[in-house]
C-alpha atoms as a PDB file:
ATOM      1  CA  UNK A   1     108.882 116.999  86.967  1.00  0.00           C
ATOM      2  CA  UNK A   2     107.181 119.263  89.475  1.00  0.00           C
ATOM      3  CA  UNK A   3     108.079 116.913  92.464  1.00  0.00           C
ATOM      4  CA  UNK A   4     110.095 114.327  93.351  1.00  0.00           C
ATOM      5  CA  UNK A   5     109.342 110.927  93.922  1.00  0.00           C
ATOM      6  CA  UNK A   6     112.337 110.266  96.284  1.00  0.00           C
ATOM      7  CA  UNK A   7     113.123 111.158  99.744  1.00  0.00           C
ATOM      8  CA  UNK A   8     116.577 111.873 101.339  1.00  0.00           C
ATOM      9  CA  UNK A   9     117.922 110.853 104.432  1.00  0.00           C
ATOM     10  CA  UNK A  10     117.596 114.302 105.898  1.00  0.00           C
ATOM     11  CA  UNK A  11     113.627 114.050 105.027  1.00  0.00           C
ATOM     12  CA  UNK A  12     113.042 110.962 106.433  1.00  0.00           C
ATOM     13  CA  UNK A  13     114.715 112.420 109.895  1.00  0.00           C
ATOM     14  CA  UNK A  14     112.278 115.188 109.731  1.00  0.00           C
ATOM     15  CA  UNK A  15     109.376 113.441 108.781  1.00  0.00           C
ATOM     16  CA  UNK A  16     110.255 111.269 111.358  1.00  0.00           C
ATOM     17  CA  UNK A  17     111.520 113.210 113.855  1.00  0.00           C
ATOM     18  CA  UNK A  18     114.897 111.245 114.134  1.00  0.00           C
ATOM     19  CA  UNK A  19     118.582 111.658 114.079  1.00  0.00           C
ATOM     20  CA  UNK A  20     120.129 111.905 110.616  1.00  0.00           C
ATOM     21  CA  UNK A  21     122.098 109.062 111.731  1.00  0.00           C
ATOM     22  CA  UNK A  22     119.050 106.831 112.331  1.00  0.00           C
ATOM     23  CA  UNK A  23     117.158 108.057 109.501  1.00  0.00           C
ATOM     24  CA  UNK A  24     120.540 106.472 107.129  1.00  0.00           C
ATOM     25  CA  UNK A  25     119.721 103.224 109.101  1.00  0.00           C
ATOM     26  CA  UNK A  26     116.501 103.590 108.241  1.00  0.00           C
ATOM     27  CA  UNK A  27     116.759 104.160 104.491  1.00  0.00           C
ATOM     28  CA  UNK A  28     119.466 101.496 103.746  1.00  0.00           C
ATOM     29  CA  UNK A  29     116.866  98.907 105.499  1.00  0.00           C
ATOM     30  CA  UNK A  30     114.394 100.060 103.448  1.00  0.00           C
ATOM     31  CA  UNK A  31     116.513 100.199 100.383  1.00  0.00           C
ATOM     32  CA  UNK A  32     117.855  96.151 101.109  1.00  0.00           C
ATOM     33  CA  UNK A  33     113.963  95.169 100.904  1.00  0.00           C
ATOM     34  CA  UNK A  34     113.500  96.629  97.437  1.00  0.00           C
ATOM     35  CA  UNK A  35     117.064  95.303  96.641  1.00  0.00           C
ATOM     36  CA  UNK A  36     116.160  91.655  97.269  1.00  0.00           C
ATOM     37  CA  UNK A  37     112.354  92.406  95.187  1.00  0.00           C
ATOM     38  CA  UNK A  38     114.732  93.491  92.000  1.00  0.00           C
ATOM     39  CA  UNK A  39     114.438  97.045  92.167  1.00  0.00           C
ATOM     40  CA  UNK A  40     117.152  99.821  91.501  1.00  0.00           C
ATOM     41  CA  UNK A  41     118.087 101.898  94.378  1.00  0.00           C
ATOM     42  CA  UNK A  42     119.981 104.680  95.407  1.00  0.00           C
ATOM     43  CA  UNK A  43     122.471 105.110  98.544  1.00  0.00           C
ATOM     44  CA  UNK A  44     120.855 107.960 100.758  1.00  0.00           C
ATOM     45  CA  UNK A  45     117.303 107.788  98.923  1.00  0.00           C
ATOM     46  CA  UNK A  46     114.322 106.235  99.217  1.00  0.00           C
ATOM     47  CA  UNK A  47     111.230 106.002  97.153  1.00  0.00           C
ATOM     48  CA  UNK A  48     108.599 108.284  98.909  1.00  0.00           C
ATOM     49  CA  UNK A  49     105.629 106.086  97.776  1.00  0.00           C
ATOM     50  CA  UNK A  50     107.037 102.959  99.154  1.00  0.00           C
ATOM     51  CA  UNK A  51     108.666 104.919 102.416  1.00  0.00           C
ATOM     52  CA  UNK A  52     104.757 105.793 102.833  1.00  0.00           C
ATOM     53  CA  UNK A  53     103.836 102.132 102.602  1.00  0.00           C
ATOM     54  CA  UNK A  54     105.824 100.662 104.982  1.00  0.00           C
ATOM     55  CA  UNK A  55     105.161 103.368 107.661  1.00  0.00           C
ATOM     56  CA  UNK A  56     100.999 102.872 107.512  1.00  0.00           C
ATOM     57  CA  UNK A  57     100.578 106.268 105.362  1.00  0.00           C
ATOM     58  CA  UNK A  58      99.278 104.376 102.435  1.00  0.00           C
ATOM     59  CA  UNK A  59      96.127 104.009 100.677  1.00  0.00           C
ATOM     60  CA  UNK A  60      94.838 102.046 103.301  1.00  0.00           C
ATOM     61  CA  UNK A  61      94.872 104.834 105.999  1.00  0.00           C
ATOM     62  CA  UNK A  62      93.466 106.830 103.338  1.00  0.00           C
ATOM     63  CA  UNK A  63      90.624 105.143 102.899  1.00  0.00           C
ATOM     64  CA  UNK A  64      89.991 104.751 106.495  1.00  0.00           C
ATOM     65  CA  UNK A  65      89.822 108.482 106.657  1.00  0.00           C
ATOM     66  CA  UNK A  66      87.342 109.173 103.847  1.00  0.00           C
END
């Protein structure tokens, strides 16, 4: 696998621009919603796709810009 498909807490701060503290809030929040839609998740990570999603990266700003 070339890249990863996850994101750690200390990417999230970055990407961010966050404390490391706020970026664990951040990733547990986002971790409860995919708990309570069935999915698997893992303490400290954070699927990038869906991280993208729920902070207006996704397709739709893509399309926007093409």
């Amino acid at each position: 696998m070339a890249g990863t498909s996850f994101m750690r807490v200390d990417d999230v701060a970055q990407e961010l621009g966050v404390s490391k503290s706020y970026a664990y809030k951040i990733v547990k929040k986002l971790n409860d919603e995919l708990k309570e839609k069935g999915y698997l998740t893992v303490s400290g990570r954070i699927s990038k796709k869906y991280f993208m999603e729920k902070l207006c990266y996704g397709s739709e700003q893509a399309e926007r810009k093409g």
